[in-house]
Protein backbone atom coordinates (compact mmCIF):
# COMPACT_ATOMS: atom_id res chain seq x y z
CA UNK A 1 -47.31 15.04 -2.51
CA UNK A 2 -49.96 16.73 -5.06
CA UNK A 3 -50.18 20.21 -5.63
CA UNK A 4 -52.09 23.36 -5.62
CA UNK A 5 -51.54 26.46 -8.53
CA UNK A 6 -51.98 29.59 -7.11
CA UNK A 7 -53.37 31.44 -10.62
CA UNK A 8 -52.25 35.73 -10.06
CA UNK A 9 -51.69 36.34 -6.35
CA UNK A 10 -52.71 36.61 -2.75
CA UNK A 11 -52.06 39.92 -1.05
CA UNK A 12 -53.37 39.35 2.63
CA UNK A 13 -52.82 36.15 3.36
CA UNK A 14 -49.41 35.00 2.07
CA UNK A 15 -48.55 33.15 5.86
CA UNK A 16 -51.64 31.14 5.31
CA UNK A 17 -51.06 30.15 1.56
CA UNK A 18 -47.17 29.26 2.79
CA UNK A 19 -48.49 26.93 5.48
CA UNK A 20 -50.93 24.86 2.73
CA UNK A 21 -46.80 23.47 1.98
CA UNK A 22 -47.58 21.04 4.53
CA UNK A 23 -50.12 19.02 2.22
CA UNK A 24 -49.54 20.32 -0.95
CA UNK A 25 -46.69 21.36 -2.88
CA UNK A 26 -47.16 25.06 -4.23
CA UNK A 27 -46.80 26.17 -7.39
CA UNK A 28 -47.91 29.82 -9.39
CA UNK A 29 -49.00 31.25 -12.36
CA UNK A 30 -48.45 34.95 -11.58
CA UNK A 31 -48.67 36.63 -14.88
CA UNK A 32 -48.96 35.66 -18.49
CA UNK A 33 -51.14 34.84 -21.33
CA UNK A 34 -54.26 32.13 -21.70
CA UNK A 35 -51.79 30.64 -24.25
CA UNK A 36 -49.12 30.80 -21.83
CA UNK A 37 -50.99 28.84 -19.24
CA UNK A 38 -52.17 26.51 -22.31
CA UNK A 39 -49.53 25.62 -22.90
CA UNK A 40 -47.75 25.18 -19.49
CA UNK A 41 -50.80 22.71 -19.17
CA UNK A 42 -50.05 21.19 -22.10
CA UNK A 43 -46.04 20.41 -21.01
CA UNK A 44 -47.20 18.75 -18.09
CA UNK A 45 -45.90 21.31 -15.77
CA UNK A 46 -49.25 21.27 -13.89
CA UNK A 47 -50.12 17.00 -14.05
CA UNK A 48 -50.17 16.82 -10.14
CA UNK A 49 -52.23 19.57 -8.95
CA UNK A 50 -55.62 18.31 -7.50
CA UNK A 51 -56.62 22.16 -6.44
CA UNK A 52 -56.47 25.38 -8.26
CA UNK A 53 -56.86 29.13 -6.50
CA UNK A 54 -58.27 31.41 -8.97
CA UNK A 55 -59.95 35.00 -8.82
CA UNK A 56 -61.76 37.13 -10.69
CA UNK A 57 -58.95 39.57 -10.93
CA UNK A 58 -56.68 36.83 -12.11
CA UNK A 59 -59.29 35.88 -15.09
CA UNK A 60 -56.87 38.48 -16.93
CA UNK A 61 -54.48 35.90 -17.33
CA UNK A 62 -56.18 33.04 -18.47
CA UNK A 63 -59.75 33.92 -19.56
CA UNK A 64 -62.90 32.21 -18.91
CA UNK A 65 -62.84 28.70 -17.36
CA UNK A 66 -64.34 27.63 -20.53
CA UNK A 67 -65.31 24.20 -22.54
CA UNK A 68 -61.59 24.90 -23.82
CA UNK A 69 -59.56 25.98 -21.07
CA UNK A 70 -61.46 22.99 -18.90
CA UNK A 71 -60.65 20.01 -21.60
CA UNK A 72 -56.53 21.35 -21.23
CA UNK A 73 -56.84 20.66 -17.37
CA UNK A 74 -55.50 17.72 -16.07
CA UNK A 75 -57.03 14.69 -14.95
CA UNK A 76 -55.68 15.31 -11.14
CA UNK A 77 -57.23 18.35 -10.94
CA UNK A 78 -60.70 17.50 -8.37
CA UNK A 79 -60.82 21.55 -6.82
CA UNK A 80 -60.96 24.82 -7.84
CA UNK A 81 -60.92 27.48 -5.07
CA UNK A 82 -63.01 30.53 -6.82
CA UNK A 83 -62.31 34.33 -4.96
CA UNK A 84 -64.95 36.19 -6.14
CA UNK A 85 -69.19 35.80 -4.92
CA UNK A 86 -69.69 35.91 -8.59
CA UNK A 87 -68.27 33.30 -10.85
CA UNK A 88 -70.05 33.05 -14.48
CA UNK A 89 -66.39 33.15 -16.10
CA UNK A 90 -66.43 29.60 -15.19
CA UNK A 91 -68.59 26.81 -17.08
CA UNK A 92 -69.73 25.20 -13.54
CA UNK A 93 -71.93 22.57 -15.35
CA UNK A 94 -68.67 21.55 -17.67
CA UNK A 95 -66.69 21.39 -14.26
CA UNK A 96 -69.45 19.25 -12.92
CA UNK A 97 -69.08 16.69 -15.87
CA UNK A 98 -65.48 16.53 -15.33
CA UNK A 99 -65.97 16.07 -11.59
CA UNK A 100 -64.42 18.95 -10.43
CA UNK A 101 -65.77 20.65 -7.08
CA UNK A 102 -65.91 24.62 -6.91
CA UNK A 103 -66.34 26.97 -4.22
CA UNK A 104 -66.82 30.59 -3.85
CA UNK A 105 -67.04 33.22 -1.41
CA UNK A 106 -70.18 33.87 -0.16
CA UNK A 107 -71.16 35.63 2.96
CA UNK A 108 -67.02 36.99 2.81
CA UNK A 109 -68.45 39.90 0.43
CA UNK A 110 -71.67 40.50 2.39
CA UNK A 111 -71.47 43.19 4.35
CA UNK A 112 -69.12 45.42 2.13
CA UNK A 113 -71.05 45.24 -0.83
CA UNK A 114 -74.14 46.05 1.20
CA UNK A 115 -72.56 48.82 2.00
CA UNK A 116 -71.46 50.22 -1.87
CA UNK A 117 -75.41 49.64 -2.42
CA UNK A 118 -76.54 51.54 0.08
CA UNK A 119 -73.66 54.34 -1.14
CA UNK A 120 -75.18 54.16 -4.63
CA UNK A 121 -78.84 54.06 -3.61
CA UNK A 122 -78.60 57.54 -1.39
CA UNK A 123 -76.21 58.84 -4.01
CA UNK A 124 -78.53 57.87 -7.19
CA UNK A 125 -81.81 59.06 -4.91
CA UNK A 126 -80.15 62.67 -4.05
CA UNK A 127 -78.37 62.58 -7.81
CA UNK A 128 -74.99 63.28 -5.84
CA UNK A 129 -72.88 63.35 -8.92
CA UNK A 130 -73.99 66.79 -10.35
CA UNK A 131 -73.02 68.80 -6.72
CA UNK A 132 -69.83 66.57 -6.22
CA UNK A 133 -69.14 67.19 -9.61
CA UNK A 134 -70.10 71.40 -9.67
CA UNK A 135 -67.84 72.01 -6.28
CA UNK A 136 -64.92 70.78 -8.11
CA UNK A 137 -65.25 72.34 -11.07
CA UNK A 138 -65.41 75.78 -8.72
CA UNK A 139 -69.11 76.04 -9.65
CA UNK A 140 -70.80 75.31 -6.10
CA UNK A 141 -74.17 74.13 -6.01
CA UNK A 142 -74.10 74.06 -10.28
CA UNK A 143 -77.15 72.30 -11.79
CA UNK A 144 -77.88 70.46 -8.67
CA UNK A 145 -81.66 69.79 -8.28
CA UNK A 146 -83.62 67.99 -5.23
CA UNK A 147 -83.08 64.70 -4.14
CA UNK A 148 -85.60 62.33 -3.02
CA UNK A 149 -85.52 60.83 0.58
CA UNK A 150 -85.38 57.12 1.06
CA UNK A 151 -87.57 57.26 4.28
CA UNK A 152 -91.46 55.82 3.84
CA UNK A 153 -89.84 54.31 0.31
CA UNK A 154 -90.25 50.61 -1.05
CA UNK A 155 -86.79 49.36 -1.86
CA UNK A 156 -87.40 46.33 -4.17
CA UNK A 157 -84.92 43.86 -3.48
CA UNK A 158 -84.14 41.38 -6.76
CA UNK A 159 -82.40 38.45 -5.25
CA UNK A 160 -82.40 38.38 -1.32
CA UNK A 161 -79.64 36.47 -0.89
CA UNK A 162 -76.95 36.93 1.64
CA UNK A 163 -76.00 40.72 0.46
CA UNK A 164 -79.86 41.36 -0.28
CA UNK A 165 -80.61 40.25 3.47
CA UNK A 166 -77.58 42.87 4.39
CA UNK A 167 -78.88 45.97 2.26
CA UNK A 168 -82.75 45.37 3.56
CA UNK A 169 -80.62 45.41 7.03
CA UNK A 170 -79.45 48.68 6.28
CA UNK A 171 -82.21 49.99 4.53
CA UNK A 172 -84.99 49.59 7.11
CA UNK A 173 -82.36 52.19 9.30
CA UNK A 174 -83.44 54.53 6.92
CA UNK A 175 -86.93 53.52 7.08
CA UNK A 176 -87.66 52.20 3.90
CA UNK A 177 -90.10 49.37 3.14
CA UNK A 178 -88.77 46.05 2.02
CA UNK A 179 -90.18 43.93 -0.47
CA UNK A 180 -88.07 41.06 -2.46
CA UNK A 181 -88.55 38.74 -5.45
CA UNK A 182 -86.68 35.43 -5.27
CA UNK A 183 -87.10 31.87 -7.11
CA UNK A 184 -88.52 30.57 -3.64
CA UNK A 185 -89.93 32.67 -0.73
CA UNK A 186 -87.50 32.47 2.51
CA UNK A 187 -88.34 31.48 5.59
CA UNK A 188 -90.00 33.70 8.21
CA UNK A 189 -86.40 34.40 10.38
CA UNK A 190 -84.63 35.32 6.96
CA UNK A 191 -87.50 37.45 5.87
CA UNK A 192 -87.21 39.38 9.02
CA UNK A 193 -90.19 41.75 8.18
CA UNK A 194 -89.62 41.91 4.36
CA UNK A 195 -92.89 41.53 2.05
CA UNK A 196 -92.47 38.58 -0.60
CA UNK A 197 -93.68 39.22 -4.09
CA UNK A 198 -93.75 38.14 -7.40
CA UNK A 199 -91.41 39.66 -9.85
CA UNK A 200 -93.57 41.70 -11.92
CA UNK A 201 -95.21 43.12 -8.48
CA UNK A 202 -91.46 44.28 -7.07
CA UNK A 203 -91.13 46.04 -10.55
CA UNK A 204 -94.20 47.67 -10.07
CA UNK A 205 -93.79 48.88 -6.17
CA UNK A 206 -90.66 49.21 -6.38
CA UNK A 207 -89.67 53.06 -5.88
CA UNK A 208 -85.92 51.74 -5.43
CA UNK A 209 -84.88 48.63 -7.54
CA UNK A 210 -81.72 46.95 -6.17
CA UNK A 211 -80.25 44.27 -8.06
CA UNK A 212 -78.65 41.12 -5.86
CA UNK A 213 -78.80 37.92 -8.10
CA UNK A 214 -76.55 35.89 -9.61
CA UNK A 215 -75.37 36.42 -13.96
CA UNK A 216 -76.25 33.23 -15.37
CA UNK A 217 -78.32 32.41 -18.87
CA UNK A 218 -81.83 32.82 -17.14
CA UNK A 219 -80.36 36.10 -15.53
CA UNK A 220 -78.88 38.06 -17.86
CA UNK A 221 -80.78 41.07 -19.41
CA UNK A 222 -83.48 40.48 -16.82
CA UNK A 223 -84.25 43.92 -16.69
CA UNK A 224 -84.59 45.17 -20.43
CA UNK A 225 -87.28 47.21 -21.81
CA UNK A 226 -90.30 45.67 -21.37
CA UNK A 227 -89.38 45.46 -17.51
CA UNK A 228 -88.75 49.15 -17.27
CA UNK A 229 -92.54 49.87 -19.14
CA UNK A 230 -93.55 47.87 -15.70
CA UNK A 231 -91.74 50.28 -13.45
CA UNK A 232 -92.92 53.33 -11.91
CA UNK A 233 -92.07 56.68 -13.16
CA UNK A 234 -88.66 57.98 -11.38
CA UNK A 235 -87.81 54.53 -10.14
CA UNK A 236 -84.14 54.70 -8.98
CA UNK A 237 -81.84 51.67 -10.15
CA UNK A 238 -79.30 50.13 -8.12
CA UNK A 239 -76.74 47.16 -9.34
CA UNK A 240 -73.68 45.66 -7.48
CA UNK A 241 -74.15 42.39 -8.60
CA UNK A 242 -72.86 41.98 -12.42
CA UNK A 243 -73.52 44.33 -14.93
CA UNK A 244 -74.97 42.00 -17.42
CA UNK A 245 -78.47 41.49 -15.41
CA UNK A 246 -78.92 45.11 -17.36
CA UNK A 247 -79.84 45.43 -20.55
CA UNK A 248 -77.33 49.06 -21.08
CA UNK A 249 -78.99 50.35 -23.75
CA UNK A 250 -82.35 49.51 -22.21
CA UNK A 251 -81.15 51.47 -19.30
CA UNK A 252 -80.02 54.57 -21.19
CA UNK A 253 -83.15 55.09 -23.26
CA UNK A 254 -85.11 55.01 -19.60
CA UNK A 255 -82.78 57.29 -18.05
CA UNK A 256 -83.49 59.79 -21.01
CA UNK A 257 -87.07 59.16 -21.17
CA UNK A 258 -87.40 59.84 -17.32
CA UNK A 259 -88.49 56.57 -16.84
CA UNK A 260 -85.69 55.82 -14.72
CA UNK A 261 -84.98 58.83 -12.38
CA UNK A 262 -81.27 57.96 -11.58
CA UNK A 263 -79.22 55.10 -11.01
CA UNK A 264 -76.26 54.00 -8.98
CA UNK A 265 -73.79 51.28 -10.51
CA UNK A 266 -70.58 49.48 -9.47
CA UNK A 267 -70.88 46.94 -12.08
CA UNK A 268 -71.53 46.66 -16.37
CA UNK A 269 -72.46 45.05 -18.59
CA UNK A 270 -68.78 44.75 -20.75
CA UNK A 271 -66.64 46.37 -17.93
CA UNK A 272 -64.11 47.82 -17.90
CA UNK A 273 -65.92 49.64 -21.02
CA UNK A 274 -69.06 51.31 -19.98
CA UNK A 275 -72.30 52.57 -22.26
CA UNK A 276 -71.45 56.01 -23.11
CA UNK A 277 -75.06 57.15 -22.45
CA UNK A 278 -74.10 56.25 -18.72
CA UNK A 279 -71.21 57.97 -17.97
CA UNK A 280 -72.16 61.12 -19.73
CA UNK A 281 -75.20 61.10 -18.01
CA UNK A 282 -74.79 63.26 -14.55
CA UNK A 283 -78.02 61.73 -12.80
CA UNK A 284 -76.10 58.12 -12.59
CA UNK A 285 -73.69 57.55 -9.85
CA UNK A 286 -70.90 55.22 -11.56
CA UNK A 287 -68.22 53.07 -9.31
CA UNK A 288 -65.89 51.03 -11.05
CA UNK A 289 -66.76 47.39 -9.38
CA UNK A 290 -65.21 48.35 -6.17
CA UNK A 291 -68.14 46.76 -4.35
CA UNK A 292 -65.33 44.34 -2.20
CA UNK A 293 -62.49 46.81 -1.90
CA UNK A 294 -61.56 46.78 1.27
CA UNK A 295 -58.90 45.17 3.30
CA UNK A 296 -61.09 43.36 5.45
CA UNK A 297 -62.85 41.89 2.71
CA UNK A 298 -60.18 41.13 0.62
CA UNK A 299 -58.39 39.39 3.49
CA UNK A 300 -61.67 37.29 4.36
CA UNK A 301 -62.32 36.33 0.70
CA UNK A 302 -58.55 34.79 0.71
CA UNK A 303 -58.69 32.93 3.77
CA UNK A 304 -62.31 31.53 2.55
CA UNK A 305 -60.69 30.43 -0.80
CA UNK A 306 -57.68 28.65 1.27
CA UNK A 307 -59.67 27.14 3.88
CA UNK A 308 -61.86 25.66 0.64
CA UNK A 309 -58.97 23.96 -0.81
CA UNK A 310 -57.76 23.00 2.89
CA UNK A 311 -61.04 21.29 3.86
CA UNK A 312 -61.36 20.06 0.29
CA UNK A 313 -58.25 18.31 0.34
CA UNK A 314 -58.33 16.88 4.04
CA UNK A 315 -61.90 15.78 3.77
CA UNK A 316 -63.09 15.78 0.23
CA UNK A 317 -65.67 18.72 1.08
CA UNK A 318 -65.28 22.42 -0.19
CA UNK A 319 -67.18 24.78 3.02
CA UNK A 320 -68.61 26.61 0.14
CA UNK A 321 -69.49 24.73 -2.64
CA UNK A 322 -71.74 26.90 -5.75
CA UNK A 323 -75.12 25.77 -5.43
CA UNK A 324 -75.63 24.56 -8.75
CA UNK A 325 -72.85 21.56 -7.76
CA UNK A 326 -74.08 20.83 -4.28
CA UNK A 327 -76.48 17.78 -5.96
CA UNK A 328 -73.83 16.36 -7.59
CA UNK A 329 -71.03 16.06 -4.82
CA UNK A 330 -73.73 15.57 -2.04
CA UNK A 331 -73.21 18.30 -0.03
């Protein structure tokens, strides 16, 4: 029988890992070292498993999914199961080459991280830090200034995916204006109402600029300097996507310039270190990438990873194959 490696752990859906035993013989990699798992690939120990679950949590253990870590691999190996909507510690067009499929969990992370954005966006537009953190401190209201409502505002939408479509959702409940930038317009039903533009139009209307696109080489550091000089003065800034679509220091120099009027992040650019200039700044509401942290979430993202290495195995199809690969394996 081949097997799947479970790399790190599952937490909410142990029963329905167990229960893969009746196609696939289980095997772990808990805890170690990249070397350790190296090297474990090296002895042989992994030679029959055709799927592999991995995570963005479990990264820790074994580092990217690199040219390196890929080339150790063995030959069985046709699947890896990704946990995690965002997956650029893994060289998908090296995994391609080698022929092996990978999913990850889309539409599982929708509606939660939708929901972090929106808790950013009203925090960054009323600066909520500064009163949260004066009341603690004993000091009441503090150095609190006003806010800025979100009604009659254009919230600028970068990437209106499935978690873009669910913040414009939530947004227009606040009545705010949606406009979006994407690589190709959507069609009418997906739209539902929101204004397409071109990028350099959503920097310039944008009173509230969410970021929802994927990290990848023609991503990162899309929004640098010369983007902000497009922006209007007191744009807010929101990112839940990956913290490398920012250029930090970029962001900084706007915040101080007033350029940027606040911002609201759950993600950075080298997390779990963040740009002093950002947290020592009280107009930016900070989260430490808890954008999926819930137990509904976390359960759904597991049983999307397990049904992908289910279907994958039964029928030589992952459900939610990355885009990039869906050319390659036909799907």
């Amino acid at each position: 029988m081949p097997s799947a490696l479970l790399i790190g752990s599952i937490a909410h859906s142990i029963k329905e890992w167990s229960d893969l035993s009746a196609i696939l013989t289980l095997k772990e990699f808990p805890s170690g070292t990249r070397e350790d798992f190296l090297r474990n690939c090296r002895d042989g120990h992994y030679d029959d498993v055709v799927a592999i679950y991995r995570s963005n949590a479990s990264n820790k253990f074994t580092g990217n999914f690199d040219a390196e870590l890929l080339a150790a691999l063995p030959p069985s190996l046709k699947y890896i199961g990704h946990n995690g909507a965002g997956y650029d510690n893994i060289d998908i067009a090296a995994c391609t080459e080698k022929g092996i499929a990978v999913s990850s969990t889309p539409v599982a992370v929708n509606n939660a991280t939708a929901d972090v954005a929106i808790f950013l966006m009203i925090g960054a537009l009323r600066q909520a830090y500064i009163p949260l953190s004066s009341l603690r401190a004993g000091q009441w209201l503090g150095n609190s200034t006003l806010g800025r409502d979100p009604q009659g505002k254009v919230l600028g939408i970068l990437g209106m995916g499935g978690i873009g479509r669910e913040m414009a959702t939530r947004a227009r409940a606040f009545g705010m204006k949606i406009q979006y930038h994407n690589r190709s317009r959507l069609s009418a039903e997906l739209e539902d109402g929101a204004e397409y533009v071109s990028f350099d139009e959503l920097l310039a209307n944008a009173d509230v600029l969410s970021l929802n696109l994927a990290l990848n080489a023609s991503t990162r550091h899309i929004i640098g300097a010369k983007e902000f000089e497009k922006m209007k003065d007191g744009v807010v800034l929101v990112n839940t996507a990956r913290g490398a679509l920012i250029d930090e220091k970029a962001l900084v120099a706007a915040l101080e310039s007033g350029k940027v009027l606040s911002a609201g992040l759950d993600v950075y650019e080298n997390e779990p270190a963040i740009e002093p200039g950002l947290v020592n700044n009280p107009r930016v509401m900070l989260l430490p990438h808890i954008g999926t942290m819930t137990y509904e979430t976390q359960r759904e993202m597991e049983l999307l990873v397990l049904n992908n290495i289910r279907s994958a195995v039964e029928t030589g199809k992952m459900i939610t194959l990355v885009p990039e690969q869906k050319a390659a394996f036909g799907q």
